[in-house]
Protein backbone atom coordinates (compact mmCIF):
# COMPACT_ATOMS: atom_id res chain seq x y z
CA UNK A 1 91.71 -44.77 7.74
CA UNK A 2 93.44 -48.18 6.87
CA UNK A 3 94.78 -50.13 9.83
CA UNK A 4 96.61 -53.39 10.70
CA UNK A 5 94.30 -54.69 13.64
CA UNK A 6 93.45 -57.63 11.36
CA UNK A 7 97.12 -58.45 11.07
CA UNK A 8 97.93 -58.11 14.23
CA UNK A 9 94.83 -59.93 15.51
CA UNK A 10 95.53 -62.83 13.53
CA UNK A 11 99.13 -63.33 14.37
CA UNK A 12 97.98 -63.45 18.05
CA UNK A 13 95.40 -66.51 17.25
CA UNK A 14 92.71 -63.91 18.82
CA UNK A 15 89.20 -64.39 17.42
CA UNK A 16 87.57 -60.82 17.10
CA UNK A 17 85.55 -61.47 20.33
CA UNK A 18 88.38 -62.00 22.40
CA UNK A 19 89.98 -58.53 20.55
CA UNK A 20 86.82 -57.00 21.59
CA UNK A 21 87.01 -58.47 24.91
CA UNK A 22 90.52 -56.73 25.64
CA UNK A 23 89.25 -53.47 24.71
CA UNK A 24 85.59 -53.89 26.34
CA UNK A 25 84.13 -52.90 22.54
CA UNK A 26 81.70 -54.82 21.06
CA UNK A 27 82.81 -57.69 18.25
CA UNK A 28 80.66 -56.12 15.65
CA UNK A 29 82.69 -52.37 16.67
CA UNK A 30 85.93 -54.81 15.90
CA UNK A 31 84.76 -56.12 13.12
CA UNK A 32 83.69 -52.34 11.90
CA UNK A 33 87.07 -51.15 12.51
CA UNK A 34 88.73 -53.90 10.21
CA UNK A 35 86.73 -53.31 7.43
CA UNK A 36 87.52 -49.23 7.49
CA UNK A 37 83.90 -48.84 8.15
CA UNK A 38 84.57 -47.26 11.41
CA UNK A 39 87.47 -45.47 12.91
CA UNK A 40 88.03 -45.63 16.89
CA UNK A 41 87.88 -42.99 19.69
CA UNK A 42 91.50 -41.70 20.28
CA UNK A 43 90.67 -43.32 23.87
CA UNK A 44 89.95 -46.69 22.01
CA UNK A 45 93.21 -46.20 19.53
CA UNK A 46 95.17 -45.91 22.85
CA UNK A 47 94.13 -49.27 24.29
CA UNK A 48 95.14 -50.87 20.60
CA UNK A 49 98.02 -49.43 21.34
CA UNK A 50 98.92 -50.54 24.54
CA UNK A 51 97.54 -53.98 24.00
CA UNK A 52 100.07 -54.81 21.11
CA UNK A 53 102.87 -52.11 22.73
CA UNK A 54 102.50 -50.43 19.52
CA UNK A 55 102.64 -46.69 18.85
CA UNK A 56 99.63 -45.78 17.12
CA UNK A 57 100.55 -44.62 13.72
CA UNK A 58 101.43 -48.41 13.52
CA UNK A 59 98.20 -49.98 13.96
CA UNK A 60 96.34 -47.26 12.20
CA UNK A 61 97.64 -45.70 9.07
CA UNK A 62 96.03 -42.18 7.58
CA UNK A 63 94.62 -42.45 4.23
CA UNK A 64 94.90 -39.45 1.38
CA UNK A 65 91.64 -38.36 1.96
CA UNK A 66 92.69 -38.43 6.24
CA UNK A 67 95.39 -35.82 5.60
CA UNK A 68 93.69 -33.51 3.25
């Protein structure tokens, strides 16, 4: 799953700690996420959500291989 939390991150001057302070993750989970290494809890996708009033499907964006 490809996302825009990067993006979004950086046009908020937010290091990835402070991201991952928001959303009571870890910075290495952050970090995780950004690099499409990991993919959040639907909980988790919520609070993205919410945080940059966002709906979801515009933070994270399904792959080929997602909708298959």
């Amino acid at each position: 799953m490809n996302n825009r939390l990067k993006v979004l991150r950086a046009e908020r001057d937010w290091s990835q700690e402070e991201l991952a302070q928001k959303v009571g993750v870890s910075r290495q989970t952050i970090n995780a996420i950004e690099r499409g290494k990991y993919d959040p809890s639907l909980p988790l996708a919520f609070k993205f959500a919410q945080l940059f009033a966002l709906p979801i499907e515009e933070i994270f964006l399904p792959t080929e291989e997602d909708l298959v």
